[in-house]
C-alpha atoms as a PDB file:
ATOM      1  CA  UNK A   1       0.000   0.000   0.000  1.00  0.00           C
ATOM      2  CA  UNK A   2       1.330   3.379  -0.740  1.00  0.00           C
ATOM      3  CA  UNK A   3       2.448   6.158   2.228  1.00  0.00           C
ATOM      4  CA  UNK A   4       3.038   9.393   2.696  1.00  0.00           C
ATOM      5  CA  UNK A   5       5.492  11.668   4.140  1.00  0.00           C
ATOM      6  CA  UNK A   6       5.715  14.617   5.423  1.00  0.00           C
ATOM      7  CA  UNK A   7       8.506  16.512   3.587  1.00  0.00           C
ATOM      8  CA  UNK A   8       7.992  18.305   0.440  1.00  0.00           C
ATOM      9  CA  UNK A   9      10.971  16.717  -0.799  1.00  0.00           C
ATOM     10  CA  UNK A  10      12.220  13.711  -2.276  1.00  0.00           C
ATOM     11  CA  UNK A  11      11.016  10.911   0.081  1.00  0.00           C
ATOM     12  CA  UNK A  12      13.458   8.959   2.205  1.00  0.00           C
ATOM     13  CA  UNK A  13      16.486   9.407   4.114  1.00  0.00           C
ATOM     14  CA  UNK A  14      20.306   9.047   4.282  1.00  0.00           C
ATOM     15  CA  UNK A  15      19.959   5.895   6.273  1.00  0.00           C
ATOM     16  CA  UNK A  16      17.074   5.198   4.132  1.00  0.00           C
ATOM     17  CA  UNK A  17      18.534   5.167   0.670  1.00  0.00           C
ATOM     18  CA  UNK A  18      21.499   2.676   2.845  1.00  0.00           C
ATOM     19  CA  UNK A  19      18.676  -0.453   2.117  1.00  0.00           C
ATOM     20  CA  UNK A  20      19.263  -0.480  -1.134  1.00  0.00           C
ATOM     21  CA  UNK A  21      22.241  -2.543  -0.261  1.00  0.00           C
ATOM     22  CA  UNK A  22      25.176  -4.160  -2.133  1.00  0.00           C
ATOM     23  CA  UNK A  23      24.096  -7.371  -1.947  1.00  0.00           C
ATOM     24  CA  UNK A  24      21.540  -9.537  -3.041  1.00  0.00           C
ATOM     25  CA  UNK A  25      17.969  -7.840  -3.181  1.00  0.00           C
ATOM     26  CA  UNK A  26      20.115  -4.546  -3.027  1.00  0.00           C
ATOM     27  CA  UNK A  27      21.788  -4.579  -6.268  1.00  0.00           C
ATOM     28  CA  UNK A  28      18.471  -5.417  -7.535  1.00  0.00           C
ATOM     29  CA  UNK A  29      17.376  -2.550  -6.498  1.00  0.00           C
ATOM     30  CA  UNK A  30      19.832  -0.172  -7.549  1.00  0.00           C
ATOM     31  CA  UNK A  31      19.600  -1.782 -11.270  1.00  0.00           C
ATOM     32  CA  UNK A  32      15.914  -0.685 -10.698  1.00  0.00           C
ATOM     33  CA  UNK A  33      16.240   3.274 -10.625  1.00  0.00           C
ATOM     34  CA  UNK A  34      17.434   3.370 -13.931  1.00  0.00           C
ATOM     35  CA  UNK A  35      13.810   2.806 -14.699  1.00  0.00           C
ATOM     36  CA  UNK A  36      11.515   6.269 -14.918  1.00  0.00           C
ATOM     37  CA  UNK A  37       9.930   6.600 -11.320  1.00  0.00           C
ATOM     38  CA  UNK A  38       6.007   6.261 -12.338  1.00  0.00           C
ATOM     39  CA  UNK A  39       6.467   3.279 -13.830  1.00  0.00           C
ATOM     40  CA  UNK A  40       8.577   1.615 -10.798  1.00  0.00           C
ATOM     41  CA  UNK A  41       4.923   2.894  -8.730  1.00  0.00           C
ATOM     42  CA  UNK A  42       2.946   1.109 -11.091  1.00  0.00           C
ATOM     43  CA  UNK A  43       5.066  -2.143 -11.087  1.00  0.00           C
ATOM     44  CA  UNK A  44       4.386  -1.856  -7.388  1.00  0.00           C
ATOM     45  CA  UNK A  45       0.987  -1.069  -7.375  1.00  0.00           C
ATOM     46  CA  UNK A  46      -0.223  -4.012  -9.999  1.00  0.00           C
ATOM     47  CA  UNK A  47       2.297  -6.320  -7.815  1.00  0.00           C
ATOM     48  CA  UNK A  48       0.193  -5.698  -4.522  1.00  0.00           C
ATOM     49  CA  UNK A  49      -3.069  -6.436  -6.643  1.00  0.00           C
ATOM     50  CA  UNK A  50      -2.698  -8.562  -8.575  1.00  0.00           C
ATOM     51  CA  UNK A  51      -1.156 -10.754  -5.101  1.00  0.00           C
ATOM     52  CA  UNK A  52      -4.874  -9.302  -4.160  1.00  0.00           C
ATOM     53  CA  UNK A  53      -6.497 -11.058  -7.029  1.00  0.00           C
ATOM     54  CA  UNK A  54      -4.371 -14.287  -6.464  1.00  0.00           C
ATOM     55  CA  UNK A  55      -5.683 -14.531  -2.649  1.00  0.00           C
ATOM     56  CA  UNK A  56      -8.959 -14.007  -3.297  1.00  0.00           C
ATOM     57  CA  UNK A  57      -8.974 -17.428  -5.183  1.00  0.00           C
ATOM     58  CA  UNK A  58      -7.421 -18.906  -1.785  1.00  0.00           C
ATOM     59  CA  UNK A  59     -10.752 -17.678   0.352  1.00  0.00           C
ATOM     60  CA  UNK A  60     -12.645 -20.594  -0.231  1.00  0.00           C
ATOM     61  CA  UNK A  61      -9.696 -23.159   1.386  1.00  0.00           C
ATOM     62  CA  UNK A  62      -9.193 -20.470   4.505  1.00  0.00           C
ATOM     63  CA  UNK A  63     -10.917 -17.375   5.793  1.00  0.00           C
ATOM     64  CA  UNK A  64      -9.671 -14.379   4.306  1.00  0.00           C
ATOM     65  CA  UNK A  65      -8.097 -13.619   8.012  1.00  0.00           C
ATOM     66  CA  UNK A  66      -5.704 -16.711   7.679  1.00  0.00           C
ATOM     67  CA  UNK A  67      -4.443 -15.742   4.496  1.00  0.00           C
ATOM     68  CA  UNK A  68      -3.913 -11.997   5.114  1.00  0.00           C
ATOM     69  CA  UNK A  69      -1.933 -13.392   8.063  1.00  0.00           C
ATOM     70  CA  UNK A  70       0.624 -15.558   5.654  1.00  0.00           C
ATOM     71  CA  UNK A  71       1.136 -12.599   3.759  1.00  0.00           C
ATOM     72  CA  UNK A  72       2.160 -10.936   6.978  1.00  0.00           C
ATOM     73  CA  UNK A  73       3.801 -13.720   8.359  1.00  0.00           C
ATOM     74  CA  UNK A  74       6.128 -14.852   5.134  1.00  0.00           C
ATOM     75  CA  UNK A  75       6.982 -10.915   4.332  1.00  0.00           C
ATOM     76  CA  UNK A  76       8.549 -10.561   7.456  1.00  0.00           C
ATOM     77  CA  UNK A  77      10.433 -13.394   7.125  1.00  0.00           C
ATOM     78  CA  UNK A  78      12.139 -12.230   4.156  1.00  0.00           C
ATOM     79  CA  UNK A  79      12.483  -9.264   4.813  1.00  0.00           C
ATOM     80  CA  UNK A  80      14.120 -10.557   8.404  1.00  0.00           C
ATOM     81  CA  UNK A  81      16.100 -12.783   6.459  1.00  0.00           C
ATOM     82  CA  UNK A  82      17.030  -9.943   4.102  1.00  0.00           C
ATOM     83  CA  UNK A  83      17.497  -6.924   6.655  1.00  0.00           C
ATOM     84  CA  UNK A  84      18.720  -8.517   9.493  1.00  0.00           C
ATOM     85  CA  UNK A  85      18.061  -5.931  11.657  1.00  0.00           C
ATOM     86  CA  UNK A  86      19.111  -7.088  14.516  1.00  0.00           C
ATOM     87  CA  UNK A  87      22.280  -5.824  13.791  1.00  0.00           C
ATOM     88  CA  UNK A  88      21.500  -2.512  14.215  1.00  0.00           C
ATOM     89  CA  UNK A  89      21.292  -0.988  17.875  1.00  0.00           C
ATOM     90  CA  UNK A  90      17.404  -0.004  18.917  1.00  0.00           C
ATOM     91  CA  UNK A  91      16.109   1.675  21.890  1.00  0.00           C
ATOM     92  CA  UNK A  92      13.185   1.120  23.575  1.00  0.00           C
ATOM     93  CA  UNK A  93      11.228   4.110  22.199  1.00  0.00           C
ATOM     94  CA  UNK A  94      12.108   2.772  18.132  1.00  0.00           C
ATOM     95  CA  UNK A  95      11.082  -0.615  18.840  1.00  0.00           C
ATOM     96  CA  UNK A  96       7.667   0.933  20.619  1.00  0.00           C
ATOM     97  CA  UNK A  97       7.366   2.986  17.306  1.00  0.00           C
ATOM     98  CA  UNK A  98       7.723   0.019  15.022  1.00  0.00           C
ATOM     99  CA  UNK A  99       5.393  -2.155  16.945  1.00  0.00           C
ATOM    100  CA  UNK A 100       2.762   0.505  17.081  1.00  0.00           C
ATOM    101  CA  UNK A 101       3.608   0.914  12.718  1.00  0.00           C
ATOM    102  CA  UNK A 102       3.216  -2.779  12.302  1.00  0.00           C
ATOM    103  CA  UNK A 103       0.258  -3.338  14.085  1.00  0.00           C
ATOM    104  CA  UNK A 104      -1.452  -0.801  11.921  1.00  0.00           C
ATOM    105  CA  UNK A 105      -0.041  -2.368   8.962  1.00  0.00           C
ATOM    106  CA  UNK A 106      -1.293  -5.866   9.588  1.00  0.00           C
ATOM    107  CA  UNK A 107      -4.953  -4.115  10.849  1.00  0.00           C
ATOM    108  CA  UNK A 108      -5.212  -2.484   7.411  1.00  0.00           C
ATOM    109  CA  UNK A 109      -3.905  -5.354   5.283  1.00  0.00           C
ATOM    110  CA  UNK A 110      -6.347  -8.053   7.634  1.00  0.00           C
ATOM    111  CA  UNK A 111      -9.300  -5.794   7.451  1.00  0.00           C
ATOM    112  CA  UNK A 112      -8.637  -4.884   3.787  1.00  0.00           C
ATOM    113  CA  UNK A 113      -8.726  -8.627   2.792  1.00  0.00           C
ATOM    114  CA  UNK A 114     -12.080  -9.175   4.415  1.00  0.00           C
ATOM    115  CA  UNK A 115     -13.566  -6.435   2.449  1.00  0.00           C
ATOM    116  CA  UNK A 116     -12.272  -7.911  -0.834  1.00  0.00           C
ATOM    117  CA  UNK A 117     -14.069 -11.228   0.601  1.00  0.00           C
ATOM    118  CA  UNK A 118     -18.040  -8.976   0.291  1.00  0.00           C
ATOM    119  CA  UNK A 119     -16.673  -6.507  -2.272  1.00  0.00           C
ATOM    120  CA  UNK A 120     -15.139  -6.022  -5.953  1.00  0.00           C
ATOM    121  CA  UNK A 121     -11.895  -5.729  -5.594  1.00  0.00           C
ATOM    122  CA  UNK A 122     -11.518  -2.129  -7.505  1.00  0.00           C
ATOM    123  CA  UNK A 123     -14.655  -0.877  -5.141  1.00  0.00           C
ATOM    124  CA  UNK A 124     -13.161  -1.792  -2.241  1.00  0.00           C
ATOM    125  CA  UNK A 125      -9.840  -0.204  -2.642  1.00  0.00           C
ATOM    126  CA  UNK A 126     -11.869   3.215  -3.728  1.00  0.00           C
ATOM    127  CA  UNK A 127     -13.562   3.158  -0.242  1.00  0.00           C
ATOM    128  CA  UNK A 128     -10.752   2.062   0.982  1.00  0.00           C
ATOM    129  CA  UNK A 129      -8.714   5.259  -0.043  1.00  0.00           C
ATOM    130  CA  UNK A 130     -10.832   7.700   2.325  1.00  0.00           C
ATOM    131  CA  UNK A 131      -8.287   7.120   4.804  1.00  0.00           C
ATOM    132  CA  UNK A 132      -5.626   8.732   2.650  1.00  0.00           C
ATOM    133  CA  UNK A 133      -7.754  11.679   1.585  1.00  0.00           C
ATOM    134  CA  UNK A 134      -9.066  12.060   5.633  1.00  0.00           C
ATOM    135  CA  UNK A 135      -5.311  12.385   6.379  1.00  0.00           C
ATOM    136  CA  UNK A 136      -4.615  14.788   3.703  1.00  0.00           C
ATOM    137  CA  UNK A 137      -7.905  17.003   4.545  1.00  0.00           C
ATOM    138  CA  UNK A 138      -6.705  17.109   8.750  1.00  0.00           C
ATOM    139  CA  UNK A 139      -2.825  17.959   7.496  1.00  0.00           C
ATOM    140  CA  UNK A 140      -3.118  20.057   4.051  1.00  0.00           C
ATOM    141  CA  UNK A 141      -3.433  23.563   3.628  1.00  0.00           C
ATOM    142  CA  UNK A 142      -5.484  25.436   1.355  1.00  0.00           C
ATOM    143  CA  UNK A 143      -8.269  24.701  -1.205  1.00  0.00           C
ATOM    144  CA  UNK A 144      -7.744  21.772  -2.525  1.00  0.00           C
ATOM    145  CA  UNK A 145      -7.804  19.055   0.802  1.00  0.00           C
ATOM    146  CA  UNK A 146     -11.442  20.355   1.030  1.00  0.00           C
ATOM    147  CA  UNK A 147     -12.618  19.517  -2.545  1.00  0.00           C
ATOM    148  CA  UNK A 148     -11.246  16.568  -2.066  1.00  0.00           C
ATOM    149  CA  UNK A 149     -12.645  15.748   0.858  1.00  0.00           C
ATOM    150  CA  UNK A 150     -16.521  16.777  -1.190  1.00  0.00           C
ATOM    151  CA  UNK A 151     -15.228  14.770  -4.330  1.00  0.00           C
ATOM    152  CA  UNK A 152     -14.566  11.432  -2.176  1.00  0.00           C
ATOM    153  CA  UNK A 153     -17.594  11.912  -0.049  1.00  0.00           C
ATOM    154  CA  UNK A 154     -19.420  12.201  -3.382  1.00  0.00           C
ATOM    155  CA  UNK A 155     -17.654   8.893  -4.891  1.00  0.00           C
ATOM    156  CA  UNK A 156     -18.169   7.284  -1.648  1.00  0.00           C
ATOM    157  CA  UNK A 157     -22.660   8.188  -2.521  1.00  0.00           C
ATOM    158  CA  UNK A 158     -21.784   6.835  -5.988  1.00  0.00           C
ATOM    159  CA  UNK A 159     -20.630   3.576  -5.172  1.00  0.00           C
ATOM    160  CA  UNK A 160     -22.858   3.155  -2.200  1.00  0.00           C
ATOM    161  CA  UNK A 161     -26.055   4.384  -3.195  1.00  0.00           C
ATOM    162  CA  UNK A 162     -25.564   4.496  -6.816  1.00  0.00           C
ATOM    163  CA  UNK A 163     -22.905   1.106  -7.202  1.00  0.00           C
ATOM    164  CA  UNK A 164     -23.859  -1.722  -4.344  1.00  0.00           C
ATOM    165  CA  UNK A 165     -26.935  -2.786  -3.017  1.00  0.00           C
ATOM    166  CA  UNK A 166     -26.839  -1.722   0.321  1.00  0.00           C
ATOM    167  CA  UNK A 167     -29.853  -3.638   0.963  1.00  0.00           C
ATOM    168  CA  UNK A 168     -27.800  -6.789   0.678  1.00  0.00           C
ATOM    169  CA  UNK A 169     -25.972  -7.323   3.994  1.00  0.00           C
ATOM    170  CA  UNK A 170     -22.814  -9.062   2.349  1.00  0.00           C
ATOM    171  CA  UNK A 171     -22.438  -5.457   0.548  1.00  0.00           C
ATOM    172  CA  UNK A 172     -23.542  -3.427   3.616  1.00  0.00           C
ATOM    173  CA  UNK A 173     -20.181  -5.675   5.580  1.00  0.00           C
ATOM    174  CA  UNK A 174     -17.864  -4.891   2.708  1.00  0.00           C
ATOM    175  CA  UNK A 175     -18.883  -1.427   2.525  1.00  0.00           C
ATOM    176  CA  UNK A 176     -17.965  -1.059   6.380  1.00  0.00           C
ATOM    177  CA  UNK A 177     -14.920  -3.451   5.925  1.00  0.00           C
ATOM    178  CA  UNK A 178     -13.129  -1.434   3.471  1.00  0.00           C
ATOM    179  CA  UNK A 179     -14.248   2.155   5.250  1.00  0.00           C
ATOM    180  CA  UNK A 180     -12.593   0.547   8.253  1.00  0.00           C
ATOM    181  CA  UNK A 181      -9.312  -0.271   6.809  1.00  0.00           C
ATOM    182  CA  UNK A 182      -9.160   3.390   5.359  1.00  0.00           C
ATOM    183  CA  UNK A 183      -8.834   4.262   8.968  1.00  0.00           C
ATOM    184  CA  UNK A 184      -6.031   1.997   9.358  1.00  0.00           C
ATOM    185  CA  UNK A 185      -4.270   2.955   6.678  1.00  0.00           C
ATOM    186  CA  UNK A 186      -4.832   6.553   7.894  1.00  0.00           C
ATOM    187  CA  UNK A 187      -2.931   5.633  10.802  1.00  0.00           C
ATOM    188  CA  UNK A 188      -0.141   4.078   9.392  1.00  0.00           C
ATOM    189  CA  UNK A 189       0.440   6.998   7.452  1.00  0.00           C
ATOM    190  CA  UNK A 190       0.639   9.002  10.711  1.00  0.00           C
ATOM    191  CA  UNK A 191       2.812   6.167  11.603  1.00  0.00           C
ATOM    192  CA  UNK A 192       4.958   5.912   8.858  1.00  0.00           C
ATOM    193  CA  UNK A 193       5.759   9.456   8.924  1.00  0.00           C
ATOM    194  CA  UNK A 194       7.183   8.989  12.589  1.00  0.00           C
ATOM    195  CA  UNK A 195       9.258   5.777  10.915  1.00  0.00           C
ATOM    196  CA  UNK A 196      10.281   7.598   8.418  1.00  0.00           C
ATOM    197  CA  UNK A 197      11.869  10.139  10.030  1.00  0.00           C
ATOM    198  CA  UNK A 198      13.932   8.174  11.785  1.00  0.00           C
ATOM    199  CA  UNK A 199      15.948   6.905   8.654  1.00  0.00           C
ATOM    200  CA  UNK A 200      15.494   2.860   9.735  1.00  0.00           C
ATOM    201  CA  UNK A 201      13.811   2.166   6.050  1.00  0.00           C
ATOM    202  CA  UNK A 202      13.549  -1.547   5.634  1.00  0.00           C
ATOM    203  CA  UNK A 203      15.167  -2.209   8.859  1.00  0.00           C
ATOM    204  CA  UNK A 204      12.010  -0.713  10.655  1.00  0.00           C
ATOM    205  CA  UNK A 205       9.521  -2.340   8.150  1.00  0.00           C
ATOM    206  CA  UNK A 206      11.016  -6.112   8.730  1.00  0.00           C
ATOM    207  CA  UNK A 207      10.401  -5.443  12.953  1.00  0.00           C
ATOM    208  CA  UNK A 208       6.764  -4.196  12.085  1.00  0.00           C
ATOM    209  CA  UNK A 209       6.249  -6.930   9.789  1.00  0.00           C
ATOM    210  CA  UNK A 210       7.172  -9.374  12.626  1.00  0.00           C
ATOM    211  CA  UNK A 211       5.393  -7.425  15.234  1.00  0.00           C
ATOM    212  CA  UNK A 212       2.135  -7.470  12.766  1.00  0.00           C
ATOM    213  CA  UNK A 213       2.403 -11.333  12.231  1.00  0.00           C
ATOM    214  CA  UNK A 214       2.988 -11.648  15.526  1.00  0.00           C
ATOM    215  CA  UNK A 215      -0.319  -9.773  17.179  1.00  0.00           C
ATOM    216  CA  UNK A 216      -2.603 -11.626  14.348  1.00  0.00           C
ATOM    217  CA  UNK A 217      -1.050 -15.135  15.341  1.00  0.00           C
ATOM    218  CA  UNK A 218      -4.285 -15.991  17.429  1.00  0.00           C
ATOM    219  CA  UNK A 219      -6.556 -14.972  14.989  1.00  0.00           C
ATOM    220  CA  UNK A 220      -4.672 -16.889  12.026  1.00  0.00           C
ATOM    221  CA  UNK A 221      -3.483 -20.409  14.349  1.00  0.00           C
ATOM    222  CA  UNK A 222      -6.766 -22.093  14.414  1.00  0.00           C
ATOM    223  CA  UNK A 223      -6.718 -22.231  10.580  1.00  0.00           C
ATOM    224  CA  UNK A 224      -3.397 -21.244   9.513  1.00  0.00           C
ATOM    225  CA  UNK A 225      -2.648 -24.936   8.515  1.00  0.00           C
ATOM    226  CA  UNK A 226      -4.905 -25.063   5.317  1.00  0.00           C
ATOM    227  CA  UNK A 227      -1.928 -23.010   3.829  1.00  0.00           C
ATOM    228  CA  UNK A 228      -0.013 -26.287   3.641  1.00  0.00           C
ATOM    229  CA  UNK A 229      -2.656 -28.782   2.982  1.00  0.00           C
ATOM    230  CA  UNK A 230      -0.799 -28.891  -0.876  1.00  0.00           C
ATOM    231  CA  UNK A 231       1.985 -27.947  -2.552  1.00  0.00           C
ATOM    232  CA  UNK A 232      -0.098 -25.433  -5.021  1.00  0.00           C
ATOM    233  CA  UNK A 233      -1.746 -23.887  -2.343  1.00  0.00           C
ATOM    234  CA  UNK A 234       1.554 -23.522  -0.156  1.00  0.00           C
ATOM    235  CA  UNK A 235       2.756 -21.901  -3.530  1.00  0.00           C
ATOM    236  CA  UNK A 236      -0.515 -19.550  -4.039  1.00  0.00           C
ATOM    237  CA  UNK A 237       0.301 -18.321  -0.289  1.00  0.00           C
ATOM    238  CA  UNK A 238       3.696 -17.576  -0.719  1.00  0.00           C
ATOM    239  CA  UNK A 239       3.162 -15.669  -4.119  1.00  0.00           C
ATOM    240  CA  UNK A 240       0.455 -13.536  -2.897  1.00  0.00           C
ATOM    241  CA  UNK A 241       3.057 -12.792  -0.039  1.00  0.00           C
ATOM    242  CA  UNK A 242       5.714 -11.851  -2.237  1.00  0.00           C
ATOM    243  CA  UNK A 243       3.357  -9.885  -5.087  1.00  0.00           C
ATOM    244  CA  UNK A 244       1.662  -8.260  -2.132  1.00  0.00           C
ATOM    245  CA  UNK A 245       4.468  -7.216   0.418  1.00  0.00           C
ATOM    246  CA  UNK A 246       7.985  -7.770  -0.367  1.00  0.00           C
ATOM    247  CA  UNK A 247       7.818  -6.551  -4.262  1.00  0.00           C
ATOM    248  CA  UNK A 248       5.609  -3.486  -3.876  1.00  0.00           C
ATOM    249  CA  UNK A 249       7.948  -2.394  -0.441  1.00  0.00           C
ATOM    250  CA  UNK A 250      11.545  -3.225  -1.962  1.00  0.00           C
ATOM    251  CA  UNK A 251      10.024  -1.137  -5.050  1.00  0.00           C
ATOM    252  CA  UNK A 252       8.297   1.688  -2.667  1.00  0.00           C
ATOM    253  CA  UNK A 253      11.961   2.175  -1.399  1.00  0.00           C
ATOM    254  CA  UNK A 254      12.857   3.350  -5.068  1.00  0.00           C
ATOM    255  CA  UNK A 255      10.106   5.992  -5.488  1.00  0.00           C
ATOM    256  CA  UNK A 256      10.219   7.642  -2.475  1.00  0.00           C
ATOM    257  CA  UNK A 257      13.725   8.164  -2.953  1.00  0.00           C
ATOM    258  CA  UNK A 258      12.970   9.562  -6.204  1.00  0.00           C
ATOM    259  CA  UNK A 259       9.490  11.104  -5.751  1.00  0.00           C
ATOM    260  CA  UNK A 260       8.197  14.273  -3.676  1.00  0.00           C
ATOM    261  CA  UNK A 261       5.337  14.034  -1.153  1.00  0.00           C
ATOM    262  CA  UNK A 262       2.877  15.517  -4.095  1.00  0.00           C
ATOM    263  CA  UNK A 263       3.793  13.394  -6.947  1.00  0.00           C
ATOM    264  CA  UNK A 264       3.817   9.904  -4.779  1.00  0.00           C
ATOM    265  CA  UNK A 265       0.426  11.126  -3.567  1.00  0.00           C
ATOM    266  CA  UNK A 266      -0.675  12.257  -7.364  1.00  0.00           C
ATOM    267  CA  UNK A 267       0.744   8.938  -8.307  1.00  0.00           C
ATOM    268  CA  UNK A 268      -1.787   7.203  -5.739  1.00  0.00           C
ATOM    269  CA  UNK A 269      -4.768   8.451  -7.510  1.00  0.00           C
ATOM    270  CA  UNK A 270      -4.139   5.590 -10.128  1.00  0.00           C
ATOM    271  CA  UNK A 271      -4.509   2.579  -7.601  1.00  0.00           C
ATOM    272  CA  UNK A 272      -8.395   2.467  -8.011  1.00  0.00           C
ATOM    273  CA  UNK A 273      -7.981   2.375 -11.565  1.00  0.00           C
ATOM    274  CA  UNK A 274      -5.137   0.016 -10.689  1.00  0.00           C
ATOM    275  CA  UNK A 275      -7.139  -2.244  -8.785  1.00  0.00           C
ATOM    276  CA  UNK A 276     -10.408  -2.155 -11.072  1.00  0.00           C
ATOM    277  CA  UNK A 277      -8.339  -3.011 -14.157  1.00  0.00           C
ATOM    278  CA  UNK A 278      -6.579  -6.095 -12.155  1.00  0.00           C
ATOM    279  CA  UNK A 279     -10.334  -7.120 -10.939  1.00  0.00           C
ATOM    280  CA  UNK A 280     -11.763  -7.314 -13.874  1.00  0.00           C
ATOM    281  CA  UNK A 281      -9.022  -9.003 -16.004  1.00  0.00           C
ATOM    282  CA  UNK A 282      -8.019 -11.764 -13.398  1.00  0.00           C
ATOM    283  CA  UNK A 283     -11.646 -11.909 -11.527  1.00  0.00           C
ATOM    284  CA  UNK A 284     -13.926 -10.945 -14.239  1.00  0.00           C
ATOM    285  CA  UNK A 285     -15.416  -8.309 -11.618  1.00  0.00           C
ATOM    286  CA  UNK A 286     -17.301  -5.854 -14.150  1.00  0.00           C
ATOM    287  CA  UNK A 287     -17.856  -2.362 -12.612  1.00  0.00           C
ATOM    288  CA  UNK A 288     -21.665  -0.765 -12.892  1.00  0.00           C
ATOM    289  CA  UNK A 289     -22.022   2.695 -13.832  1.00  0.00           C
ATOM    290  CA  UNK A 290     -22.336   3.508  -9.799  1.00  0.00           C
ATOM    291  CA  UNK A 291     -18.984   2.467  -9.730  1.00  0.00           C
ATOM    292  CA  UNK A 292     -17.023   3.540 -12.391  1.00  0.00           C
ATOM    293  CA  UNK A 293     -18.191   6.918 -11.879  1.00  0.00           C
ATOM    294  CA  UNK A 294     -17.286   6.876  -7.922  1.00  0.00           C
ATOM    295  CA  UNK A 295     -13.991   5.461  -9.086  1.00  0.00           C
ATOM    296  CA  UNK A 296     -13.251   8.164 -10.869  1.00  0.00           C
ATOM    297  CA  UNK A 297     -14.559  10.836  -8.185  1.00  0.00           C
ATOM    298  CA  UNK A 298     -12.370   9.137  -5.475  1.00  0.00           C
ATOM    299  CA  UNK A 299      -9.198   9.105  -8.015  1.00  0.00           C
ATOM    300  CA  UNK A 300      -9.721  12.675  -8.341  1.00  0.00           C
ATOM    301  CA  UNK A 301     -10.013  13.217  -5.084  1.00  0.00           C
ATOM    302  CA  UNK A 302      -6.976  11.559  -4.184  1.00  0.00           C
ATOM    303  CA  UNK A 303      -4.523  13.721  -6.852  1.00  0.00           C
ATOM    304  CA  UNK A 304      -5.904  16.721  -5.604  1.00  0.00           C
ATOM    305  CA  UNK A 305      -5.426  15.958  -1.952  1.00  0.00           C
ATOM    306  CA  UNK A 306      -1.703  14.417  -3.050  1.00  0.00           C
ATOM    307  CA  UNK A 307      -0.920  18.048  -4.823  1.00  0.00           C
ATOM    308  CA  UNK A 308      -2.292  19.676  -0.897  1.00  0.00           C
END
């Protein structure tokens, strides 16, 4: 999922641009930014959906819970495995901050995955995006937080009113699903930010990812097993992992490097279409007019609250 942060300046950090290591992943990385920024986003936004599209198929062999939970679970392994970030010295007050970041992570990514379980995927990642508009109305200055806090509230009427029955109760749950993990990912922006400043990049994001995995263990254990019933399933798990956390975060390291706080945020205006496109080629979700039309209202309202 895409952040924000709260410099006007080309995102990331000194210690930051240091996980782009010489090894392995890192020079992977590296050979990446020759590649124009926008694109690098939209690798890493199609990555994270389609892995969306791919788990959706797993839903009837677990709840949607369980498999949000592998995806938690097997990115922070790798990026454990890759960071190692034990090596580097943490106080208290760092670890509390990347505890607090990767419990909102897992919340949004959990709650997000039940939504898609009721919901279209490209509908559910418009509501969804309310959170990132919210934030940008509370923080933004000027005109253009506020229209796009009226556009979104107007794509929200679309979809709702206009898009799903909300006479159906499955809907009426997936509506409330996905509004709920645009709060969470309203807080781990807020979260983020506080990671962000303090230069930890991947190092941070593999201790939240473990912290994350860790918190949703309970919910996950009494059905976690289904993952490994067979080896195409155990593959399906670990490829929505790797599409859905580990790509579209090595890649996010890239952009925000490269990117200012607007243009990532402009940039984000595309994931609805992003998701709708990947929804309706890999799940043959077709959008109503309701829809579509909220879709766009929502995308709008996320570039203008990105250029606040």
């Amino acid at each position: 999922m895409p952040a924000t942060r709260p410099a006007d300046r080309p995102i990331g950090s000194r210690a930051s641009d240091r996980c782009a290591g010489a090894t392995g992943p890192g020079r992977a990385i590296a050979a990446i930014t020759a590649v124009p920024a926008p694109l690098i986003f939209m690798g890493a936004g199609l990555s994270s959906y389609i892995g969306a599209g791919f788990a959706v198929s797993l839903f009837a062999l677990m709840p949607s819970t369980t498999v949000a939970w592998w995806r938690i679970a097997i990115g922070a392994l790798v990026l454990m495995a890759w960071r190692r970030p034990w090596r580097r010295a943490w106080s208290r007050r760092d670890l509390a901050v990347c505890a607090a970041f990767g419990l909102a992570t897992a919340t949004m990514n959990v709650i997000f995955y039940a939504s898609i379980n009721h919901l279209p995927l490209g509908t559910a990642v418009s509501l969804e995006f309310l959170g990132p508009v919210a934030v940008a109305l509370a923080t933004g200055r000027g005109w253009a937080p506020r229209v796009a806090a009226l556009l979104a509230m107007a794509g929200v009427v679309s979809i709702s009113g206009l898009g799903l029955d909300m006479g159906d109760e499955r809907q009426r749950t997936g509506v409330l699903l996905a509004l709920t993990a645009g709060g969470a990912w309203a807080c781990y922006i807020l979260l983020g930010r506080r990671v962000a400043v303090r230069g930890t990049g991947l190092d941070s994001l593999a201790i939240a990812s473990a912290a994350g995995a860790l918190a949703y263990l309970p919910l996950a254990a009494p059905t976690a097993m289904r993952a490994l019933t067979d080896v195409p399933t155990v593959a399906a798990v670990a490829g929505v992992a790797l599409l859905s956390t580990v790509v579209p975060y090595a890649l996010d390291q890239v952009t925000m490097r490269r990117l200012a706080t607007a243009s990532f945020s402009l940039l984000a205006s595309l994931m609805p279409a992003t998701s709708l496109l990947v929804g309706v080629v890999m799940l043959r979700q077709l959008p109503n007019a309701g829809e579509a039309v909220g879709l766009v209202l929502i995308s709008i309202a996320v570039a203008l609250a990105g250029r606040s």
